[in-house]
Protein backbone atom coordinates (compact mmCIF):
# COMPACT_ATOMS: atom_id res chain seq x y z
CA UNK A 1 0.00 0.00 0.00
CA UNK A 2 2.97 2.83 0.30
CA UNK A 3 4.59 1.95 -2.70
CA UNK A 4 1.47 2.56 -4.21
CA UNK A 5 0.73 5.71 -2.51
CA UNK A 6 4.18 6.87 -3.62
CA UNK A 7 3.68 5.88 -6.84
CA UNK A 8 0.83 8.11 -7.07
CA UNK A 9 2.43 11.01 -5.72
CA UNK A 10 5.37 10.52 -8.29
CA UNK A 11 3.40 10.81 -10.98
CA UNK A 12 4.50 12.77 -13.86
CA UNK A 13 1.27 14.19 -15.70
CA UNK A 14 3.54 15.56 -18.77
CA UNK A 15 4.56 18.95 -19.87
CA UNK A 16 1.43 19.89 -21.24
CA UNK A 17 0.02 19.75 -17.71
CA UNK A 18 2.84 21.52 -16.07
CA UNK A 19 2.70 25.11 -18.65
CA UNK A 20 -1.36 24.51 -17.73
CA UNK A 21 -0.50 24.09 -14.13
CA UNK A 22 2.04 27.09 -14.27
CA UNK A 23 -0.67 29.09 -15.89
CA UNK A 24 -3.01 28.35 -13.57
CA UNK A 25 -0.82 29.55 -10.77
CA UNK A 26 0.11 32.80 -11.72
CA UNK A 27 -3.21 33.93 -12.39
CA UNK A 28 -4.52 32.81 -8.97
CA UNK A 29 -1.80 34.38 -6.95
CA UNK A 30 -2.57 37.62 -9.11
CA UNK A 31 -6.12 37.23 -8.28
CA UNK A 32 -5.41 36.90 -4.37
CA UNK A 33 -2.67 38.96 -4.37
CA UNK A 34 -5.99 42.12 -5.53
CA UNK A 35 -8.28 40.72 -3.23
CA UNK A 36 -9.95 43.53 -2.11
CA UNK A 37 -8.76 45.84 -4.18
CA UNK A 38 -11.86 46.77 -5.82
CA UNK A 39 -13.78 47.91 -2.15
CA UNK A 40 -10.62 49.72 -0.96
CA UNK A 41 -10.70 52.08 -4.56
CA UNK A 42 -14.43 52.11 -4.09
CA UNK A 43 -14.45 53.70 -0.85
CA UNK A 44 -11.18 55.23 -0.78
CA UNK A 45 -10.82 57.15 -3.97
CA UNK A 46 -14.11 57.02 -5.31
CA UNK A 47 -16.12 57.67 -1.74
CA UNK A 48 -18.74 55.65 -2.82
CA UNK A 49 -21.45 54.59 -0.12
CA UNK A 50 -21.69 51.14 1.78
CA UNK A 51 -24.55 50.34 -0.50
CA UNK A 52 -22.51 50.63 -3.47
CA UNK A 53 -19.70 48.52 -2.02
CA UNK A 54 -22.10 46.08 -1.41
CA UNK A 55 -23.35 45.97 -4.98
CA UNK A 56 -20.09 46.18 -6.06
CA UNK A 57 -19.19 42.59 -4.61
CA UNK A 58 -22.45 40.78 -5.29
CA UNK A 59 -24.13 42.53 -8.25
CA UNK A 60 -20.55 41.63 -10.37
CA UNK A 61 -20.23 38.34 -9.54
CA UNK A 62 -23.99 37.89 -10.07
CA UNK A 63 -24.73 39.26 -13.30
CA UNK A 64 -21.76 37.58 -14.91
CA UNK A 65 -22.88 34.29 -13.92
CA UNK A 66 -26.05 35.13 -15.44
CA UNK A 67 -24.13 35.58 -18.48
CA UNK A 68 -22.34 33.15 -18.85
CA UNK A 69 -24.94 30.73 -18.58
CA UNK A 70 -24.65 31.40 -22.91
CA UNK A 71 -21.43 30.68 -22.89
CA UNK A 72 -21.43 27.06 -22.40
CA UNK A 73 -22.63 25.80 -25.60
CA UNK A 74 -20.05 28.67 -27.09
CA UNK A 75 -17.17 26.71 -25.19
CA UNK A 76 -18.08 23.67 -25.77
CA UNK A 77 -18.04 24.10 -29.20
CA UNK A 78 -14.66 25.56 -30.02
CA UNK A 79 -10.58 24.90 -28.81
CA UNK A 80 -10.01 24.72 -25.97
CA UNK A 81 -6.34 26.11 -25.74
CA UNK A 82 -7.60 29.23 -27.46
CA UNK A 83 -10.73 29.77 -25.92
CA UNK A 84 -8.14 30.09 -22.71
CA UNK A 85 -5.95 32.60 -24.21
CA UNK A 86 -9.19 34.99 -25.22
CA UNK A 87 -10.81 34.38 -22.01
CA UNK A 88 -6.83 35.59 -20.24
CA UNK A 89 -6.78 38.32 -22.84
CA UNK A 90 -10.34 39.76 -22.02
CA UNK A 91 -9.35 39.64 -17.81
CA UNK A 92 -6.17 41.35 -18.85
CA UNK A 93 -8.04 44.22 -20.90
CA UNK A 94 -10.49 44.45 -18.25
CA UNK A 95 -8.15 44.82 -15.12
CA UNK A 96 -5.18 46.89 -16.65
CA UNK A 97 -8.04 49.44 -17.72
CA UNK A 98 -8.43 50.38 -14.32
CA UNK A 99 -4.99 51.10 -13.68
CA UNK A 100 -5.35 53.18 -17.21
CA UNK A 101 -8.34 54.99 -16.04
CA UNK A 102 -6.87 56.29 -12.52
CA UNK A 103 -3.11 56.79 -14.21
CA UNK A 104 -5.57 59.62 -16.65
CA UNK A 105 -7.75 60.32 -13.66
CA UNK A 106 -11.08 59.17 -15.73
CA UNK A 107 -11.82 55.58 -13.18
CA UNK A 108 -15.39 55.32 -12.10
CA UNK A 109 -17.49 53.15 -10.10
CA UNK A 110 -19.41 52.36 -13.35
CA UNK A 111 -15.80 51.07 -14.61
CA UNK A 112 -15.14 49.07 -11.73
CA UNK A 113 -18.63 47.30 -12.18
CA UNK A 114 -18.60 46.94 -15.65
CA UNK A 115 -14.67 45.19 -15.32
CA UNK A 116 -16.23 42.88 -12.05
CA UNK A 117 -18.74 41.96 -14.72
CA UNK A 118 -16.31 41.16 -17.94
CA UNK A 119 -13.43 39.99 -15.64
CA UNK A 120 -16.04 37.06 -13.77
CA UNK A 121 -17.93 36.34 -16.95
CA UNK A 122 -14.07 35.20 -18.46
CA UNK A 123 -13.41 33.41 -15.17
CA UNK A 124 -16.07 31.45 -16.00
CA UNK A 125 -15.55 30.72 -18.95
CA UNK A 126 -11.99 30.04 -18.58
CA UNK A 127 -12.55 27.34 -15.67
CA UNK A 128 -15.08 25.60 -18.10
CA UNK A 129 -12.59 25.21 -20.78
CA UNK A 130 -9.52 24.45 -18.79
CA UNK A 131 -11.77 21.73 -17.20
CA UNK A 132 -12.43 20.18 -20.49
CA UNK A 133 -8.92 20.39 -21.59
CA UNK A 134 -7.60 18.68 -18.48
CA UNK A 135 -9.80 15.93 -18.75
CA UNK A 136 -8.60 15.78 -22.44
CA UNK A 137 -4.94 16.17 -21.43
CA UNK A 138 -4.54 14.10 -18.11
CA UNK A 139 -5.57 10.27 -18.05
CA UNK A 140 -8.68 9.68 -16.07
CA UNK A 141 -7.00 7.07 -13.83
CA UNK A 142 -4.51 10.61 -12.86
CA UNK A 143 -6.92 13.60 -12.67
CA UNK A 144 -7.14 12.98 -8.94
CA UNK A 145 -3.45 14.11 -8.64
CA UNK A 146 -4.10 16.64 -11.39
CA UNK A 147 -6.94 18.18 -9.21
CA UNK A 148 -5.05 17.98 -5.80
CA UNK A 149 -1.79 19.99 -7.14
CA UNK A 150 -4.31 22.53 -8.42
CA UNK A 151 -6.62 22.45 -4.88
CA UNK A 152 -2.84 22.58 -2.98
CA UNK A 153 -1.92 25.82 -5.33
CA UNK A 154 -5.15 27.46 -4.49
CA UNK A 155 -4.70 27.17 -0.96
CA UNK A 156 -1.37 28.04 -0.97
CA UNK A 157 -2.25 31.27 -3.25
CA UNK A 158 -5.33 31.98 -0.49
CA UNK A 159 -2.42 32.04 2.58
CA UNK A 160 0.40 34.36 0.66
CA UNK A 161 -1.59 36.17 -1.39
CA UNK A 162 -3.68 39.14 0.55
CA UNK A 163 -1.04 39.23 2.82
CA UNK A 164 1.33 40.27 0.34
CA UNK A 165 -1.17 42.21 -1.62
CA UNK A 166 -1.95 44.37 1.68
CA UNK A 167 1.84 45.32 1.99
CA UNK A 168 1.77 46.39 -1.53
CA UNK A 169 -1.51 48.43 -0.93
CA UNK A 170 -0.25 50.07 2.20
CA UNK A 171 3.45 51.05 0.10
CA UNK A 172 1.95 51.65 -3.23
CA UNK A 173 -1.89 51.79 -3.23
CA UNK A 174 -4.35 49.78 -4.58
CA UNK A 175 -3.91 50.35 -8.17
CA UNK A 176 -0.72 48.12 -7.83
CA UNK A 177 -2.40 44.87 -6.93
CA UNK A 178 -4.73 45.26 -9.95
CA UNK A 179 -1.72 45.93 -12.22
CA UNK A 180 -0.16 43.02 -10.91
CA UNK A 181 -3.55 40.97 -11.14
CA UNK A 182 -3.77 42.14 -15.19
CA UNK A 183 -0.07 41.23 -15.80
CA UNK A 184 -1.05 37.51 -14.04
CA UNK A 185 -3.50 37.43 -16.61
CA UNK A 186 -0.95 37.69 -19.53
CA UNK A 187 1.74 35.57 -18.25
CA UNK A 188 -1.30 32.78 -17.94
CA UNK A 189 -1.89 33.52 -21.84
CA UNK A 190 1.26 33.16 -22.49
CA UNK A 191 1.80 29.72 -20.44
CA UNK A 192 -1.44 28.60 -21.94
CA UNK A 193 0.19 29.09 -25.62
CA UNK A 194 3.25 27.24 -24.70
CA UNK A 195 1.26 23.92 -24.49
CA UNK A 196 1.90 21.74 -27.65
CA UNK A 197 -0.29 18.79 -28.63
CA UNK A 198 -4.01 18.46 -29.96
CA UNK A 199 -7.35 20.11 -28.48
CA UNK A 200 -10.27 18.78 -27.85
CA UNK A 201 -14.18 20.34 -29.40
CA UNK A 202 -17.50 19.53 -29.63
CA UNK A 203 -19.19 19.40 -33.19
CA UNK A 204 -22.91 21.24 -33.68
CA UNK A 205 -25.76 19.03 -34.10
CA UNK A 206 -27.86 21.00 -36.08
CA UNK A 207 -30.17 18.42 -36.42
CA UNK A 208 -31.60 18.67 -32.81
CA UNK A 209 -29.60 21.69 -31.12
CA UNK A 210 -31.12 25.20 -30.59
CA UNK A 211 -29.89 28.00 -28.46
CA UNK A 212 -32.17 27.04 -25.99
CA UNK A 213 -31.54 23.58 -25.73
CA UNK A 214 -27.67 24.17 -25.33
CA UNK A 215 -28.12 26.67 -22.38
CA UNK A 216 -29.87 24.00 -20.35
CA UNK A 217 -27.74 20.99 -21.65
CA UNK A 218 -25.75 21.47 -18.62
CA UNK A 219 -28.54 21.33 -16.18
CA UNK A 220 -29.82 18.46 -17.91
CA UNK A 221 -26.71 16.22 -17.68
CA UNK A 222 -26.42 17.24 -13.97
CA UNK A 223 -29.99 16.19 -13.18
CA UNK A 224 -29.66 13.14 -15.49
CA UNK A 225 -27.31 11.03 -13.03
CA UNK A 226 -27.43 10.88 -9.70
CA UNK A 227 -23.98 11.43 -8.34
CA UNK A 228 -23.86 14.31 -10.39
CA UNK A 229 -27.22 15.60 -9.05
CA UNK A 230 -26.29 15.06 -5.77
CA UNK A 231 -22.72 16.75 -5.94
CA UNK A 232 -24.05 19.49 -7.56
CA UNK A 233 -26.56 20.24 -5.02
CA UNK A 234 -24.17 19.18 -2.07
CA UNK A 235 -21.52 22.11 -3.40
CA UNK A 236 -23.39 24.80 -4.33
CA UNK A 237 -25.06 24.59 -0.91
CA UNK A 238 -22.42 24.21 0.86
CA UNK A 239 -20.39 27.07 -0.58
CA UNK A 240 -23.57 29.15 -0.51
CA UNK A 241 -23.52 28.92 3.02
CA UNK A 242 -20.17 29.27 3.55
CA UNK A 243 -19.90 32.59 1.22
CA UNK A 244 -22.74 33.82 3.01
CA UNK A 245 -20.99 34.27 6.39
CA UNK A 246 -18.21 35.82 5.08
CA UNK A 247 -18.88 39.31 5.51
CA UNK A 248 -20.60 39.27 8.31
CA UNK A 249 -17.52 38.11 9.75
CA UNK A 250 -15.45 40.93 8.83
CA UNK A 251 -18.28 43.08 10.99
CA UNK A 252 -18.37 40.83 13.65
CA UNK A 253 -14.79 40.98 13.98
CA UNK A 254 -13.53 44.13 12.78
CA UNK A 255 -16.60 45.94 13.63
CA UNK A 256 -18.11 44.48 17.01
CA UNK A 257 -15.11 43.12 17.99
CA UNK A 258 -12.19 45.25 16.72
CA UNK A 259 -9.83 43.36 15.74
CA UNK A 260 -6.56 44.52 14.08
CA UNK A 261 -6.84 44.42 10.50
CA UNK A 262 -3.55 42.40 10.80
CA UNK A 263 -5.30 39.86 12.96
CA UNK A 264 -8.18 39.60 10.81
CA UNK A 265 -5.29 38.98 8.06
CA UNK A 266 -3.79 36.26 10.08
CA UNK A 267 -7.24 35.09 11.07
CA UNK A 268 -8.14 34.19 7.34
CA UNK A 269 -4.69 33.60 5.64
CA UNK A 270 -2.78 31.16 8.25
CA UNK A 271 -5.97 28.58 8.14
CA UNK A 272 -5.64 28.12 4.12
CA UNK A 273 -1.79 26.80 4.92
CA UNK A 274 -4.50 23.82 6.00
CA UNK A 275 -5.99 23.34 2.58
CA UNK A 276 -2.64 22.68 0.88
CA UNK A 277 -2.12 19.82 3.23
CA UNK A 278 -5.08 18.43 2.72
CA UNK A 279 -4.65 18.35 -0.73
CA UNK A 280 -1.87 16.95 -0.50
CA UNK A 281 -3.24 13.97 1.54
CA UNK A 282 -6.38 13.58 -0.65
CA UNK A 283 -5.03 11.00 -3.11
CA UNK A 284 -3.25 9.15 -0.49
CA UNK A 285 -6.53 8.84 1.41
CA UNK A 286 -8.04 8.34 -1.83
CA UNK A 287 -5.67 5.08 -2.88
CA UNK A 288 -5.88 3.67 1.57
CA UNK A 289 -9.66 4.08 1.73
CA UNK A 290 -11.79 4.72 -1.40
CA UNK A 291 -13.01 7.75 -2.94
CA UNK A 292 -16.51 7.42 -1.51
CA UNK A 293 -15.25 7.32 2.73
CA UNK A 294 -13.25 10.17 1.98
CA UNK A 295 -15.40 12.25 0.11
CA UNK A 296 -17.89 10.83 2.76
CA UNK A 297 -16.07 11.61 5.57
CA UNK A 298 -14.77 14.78 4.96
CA UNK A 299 -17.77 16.07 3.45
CA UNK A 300 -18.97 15.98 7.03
CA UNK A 301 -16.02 17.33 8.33
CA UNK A 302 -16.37 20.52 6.28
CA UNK A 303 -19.79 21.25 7.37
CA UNK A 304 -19.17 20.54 10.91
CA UNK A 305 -16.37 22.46 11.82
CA UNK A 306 -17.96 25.94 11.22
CA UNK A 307 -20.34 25.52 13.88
CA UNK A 308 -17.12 26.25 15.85
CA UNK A 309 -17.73 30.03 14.77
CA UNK A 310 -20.76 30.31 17.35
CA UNK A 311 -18.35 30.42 20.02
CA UNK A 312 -16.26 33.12 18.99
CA UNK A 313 -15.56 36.05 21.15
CA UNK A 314 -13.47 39.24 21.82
CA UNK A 315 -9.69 39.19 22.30
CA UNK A 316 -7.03 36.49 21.57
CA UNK A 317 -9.37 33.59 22.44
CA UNK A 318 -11.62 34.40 19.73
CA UNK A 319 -8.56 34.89 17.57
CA UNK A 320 -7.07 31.59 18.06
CA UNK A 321 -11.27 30.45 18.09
CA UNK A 322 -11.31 31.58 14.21
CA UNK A 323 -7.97 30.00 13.15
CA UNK A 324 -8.22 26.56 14.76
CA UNK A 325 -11.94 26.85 13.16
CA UNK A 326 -11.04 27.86 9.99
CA UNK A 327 -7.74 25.77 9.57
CA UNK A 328 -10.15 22.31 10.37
CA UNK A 329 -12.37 23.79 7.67
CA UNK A 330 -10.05 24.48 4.82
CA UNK A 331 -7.95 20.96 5.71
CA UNK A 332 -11.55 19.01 5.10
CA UNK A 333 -12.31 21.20 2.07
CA UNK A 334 -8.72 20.55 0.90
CA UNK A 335 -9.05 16.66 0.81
CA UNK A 336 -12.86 16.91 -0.18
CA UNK A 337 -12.45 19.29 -3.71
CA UNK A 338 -9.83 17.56 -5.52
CA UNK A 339 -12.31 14.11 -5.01
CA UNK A 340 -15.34 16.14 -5.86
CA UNK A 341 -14.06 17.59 -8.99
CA UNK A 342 -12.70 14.45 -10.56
CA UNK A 343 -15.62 12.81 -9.61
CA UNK A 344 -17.57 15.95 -11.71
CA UNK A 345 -14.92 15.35 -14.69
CA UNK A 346 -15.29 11.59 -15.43
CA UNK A 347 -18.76 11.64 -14.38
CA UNK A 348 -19.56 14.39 -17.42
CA UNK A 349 -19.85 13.38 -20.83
CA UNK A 350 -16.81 14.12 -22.85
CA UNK A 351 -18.72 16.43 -25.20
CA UNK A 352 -20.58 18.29 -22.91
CA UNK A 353 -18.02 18.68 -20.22
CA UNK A 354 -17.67 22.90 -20.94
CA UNK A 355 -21.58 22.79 -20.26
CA UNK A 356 -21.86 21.45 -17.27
CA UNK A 357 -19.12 23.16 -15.48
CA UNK A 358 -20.08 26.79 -16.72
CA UNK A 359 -23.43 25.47 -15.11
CA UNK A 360 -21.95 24.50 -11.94
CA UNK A 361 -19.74 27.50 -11.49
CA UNK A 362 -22.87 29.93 -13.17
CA UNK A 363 -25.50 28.11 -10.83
CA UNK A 364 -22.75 28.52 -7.61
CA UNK A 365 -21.88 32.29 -7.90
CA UNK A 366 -25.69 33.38 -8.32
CA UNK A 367 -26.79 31.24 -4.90
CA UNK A 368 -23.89 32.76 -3.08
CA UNK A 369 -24.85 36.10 -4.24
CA UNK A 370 -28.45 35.39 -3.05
CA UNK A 371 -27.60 34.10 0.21
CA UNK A 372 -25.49 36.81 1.16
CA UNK A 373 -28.24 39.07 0.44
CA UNK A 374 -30.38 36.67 2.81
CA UNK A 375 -27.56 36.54 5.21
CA UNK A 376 -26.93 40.12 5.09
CA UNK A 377 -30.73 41.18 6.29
CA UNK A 378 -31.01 38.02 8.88
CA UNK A 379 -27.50 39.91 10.25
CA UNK A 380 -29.44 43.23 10.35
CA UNK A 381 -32.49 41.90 11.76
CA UNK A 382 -30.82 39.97 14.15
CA UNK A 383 -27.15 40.09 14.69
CA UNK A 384 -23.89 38.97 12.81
CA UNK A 385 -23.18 35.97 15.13
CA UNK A 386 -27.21 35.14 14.99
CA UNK A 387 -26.41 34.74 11.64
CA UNK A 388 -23.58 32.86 11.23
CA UNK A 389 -24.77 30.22 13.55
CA UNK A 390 -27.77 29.72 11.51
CA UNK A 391 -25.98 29.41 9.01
CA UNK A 392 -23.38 26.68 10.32
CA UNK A 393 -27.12 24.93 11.73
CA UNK A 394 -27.78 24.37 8.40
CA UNK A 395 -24.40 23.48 6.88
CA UNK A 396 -25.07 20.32 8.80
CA UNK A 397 -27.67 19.02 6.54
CA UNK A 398 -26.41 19.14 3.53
CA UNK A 399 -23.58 15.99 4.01
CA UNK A 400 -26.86 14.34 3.52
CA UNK A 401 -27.00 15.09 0.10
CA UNK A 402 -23.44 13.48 -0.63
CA UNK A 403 -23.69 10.62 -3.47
CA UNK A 404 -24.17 7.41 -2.04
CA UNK A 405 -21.76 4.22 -2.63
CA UNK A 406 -24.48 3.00 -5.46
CA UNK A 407 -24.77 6.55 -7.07
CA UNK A 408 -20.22 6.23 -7.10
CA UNK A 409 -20.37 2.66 -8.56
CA UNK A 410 -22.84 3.36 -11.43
CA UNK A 411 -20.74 3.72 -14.72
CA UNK A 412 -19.97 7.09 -15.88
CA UNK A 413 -21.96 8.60 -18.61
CA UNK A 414 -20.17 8.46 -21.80
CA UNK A 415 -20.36 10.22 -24.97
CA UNK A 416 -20.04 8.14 -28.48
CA UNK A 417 -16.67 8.59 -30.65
CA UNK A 418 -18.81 11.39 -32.86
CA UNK A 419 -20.05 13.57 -29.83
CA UNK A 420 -15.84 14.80 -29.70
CA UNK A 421 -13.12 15.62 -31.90
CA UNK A 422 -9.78 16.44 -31.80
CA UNK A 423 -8.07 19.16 -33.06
């Protein structure tokens, strides 16, 4: 059993992989490395009201899920490489005119909403068709590994990056993190080119497909199989919830509780140090005790744990309270997503793989931005910490919609030979 285990972790997915890896990485740490940066120009240079802030950071994210619900079928049906260089090219545009706009003294909220829009619309996009490319690139019996080294970048991006962007924001300003966050953008472009080999695209059947039919292809493969279904649901809710407390947190404990903004740093970006190991252990867990116990297992895990955040308080106990708490969290989450989302790939059809992630990640961002709404009036009603433990109450359900060991052992859907071609 450890010579398999280290076997696994030795595995060399191929240079294709490691430019898609690369390009995956630089664009992350750019995008943590400007977290924020759009609230902090909002209020700081454009004095715009807590109501606009607040649309700022859900009306974005929102309305470009709700576009690019269309853009599915419009993935699914071209390159992949290339639809991953435009979608880099358009978040590069879109960021670096901000740092235009204030460099000529012209920025505007409007700008900074219209750019959240374009910038997340591309996101989306991109993540459907570098999904479909890895499960073209990467044999199925390795996208495990594939997934965890992306999961363990993430993480590791999440810990260094708003750290690091904060120093640069209190030397420089703002503006700098997005410059650096457009320049990530083109250096992924660039890695993204530097993969040789063939692509992968779905022909048009223009026999039975419509415009309408190809927006809801991806809810109808989801729906269609029951591990699927049940993922789906399981995810969305769970991140939902998740999202949801996450600024009443930053009242609870900058505002009520007045933390340090360096301890409300530390707070946040010591605890994702967590996720990297736990992606790191998820294929050896995988290979020791099945996919379904550890998706299983820590599935609970993850929606346990934040019912840890009810107890937190003023002062270095409810410091430490929120690290422990949110370093359990991440570490589940961390061995959970990498199982979860090569579960998603080999469970979706080879030619309809673009669709149902667009549909995923679409369907995700507009619940989050709903429940934070929710959340955000329950907090007003009530109070922050009301809130979030209503929220972690109800986290606690949802391991009950985890795919059960039947749903995992039911064959994969697959497409025939004609549904994909390569490029």
């Amino acid at each position: 059993m450890r010579a398999e285990v280290g076997a696994l972790m030795r595995v060399q997915l191929g240079r294709g992989f490691g430019w898609l890896w690369s390009a995956y990485a630089v664009s992350t740490y750019g995008t943590w490395l400007a977290f924020g940066a759009f609230p902090l120009i909002a209020v700081h240079m454009l004095h715009a009201p807590a109501v606009a802030v607040s649309l700022l950071e859900a009306a974005g994210p929102a309305v470009a899920a709700v576009v690019a619900f269309s853009l599915g079928p419009w993935v699914e049906h071209r390159a992949k490489r290339p639809v991953m260089i435009a979608m880099d090219l358009v978040r590069f545009v879109a960021m670096a005119s901000v740092s235009v706009a204030y460099v000529l003294g012209r920025l505007s909220y409007g700008q900074l909403l219209v750019v959240s829009v374009v910038s997340g619309t591309a996101s989306i996009a991109f993540t459907a068709a570098s999904g479909a490319y890895l499960k073209h690139l990467v044999p199925s019996e390795h996208l495990l590994v594939a997934n965890g080294r992306f999961e363990g970048t993430s993480w590791v991006a999440t810990a260094a990056g708003p750290p690091l962007g904060g120093a640069l924001v209190g030397l420089l300003g703002p503006v700098v993190t997005i410059t650096a966050d457009a320049l990530s953008y083109l250096l992924s472009a660039l890695g993204v080119l530097r993969i040789r080999g063939g692509d992968v695209a779905a022909p048009r059947d223009r026999a039975t497909g419509s415009r309408g039919t190809g927006l809801l292809a991806g809810w109808r493969i989801i729906l269609r199989d029951r591990a699927l279904r049940r993922l789906f649901l399981n995810s969305i809710l769970v991140s939902g919830l998740i999202m949801a407390t996450v600024p009443l947190l930053a009242v609870l404990l900058l505002g009520q509780y007045h933390f340090p903004a360096w301890q409300y740093g530390l707070a946040f970006g010591l605890p994702a140090l967590g996720g990297f190991a736990g992606a790191r252990l998820s294929p050896r867990l995988v290979t020791r005790y099945g996919r379904h116990r550890v998706m299983t297992v820590s599935g609970w895990l993850r929606s346990f744990f934040p019912l840890g955040l009810a107890c937190v308080r003023p002062g270095i106990p409810g410091l430490l309270t929120v690290i422990v708490v949110e370093a359990l969290l991440i570490t589940a989450m961390g061995v959970f997503n990498p199982v979860y989302a090569t579960e998603r790939l080999q469970r979706a059809p080879a030619g309809h793989t673009a669709h149902v992630l667009s549909t995923w990640s679409a369907s995700s961002k507009l619940l989050q931005a709903a429940l934070m709404v929710i959340w955000g009036l329950l907090a007003t009603l009530t109070s922050p910490l009301t809130a979030i433990t209503l929220s972690s109450t109800l986290l606690l359900t949802t391991p009950l919609l985890l795919p059960k060991q039947t749903h995992l052992s039911t064959p994969e859907p697959t497409a025939p030979a004609e549904d994909v071609r390569v490029v």
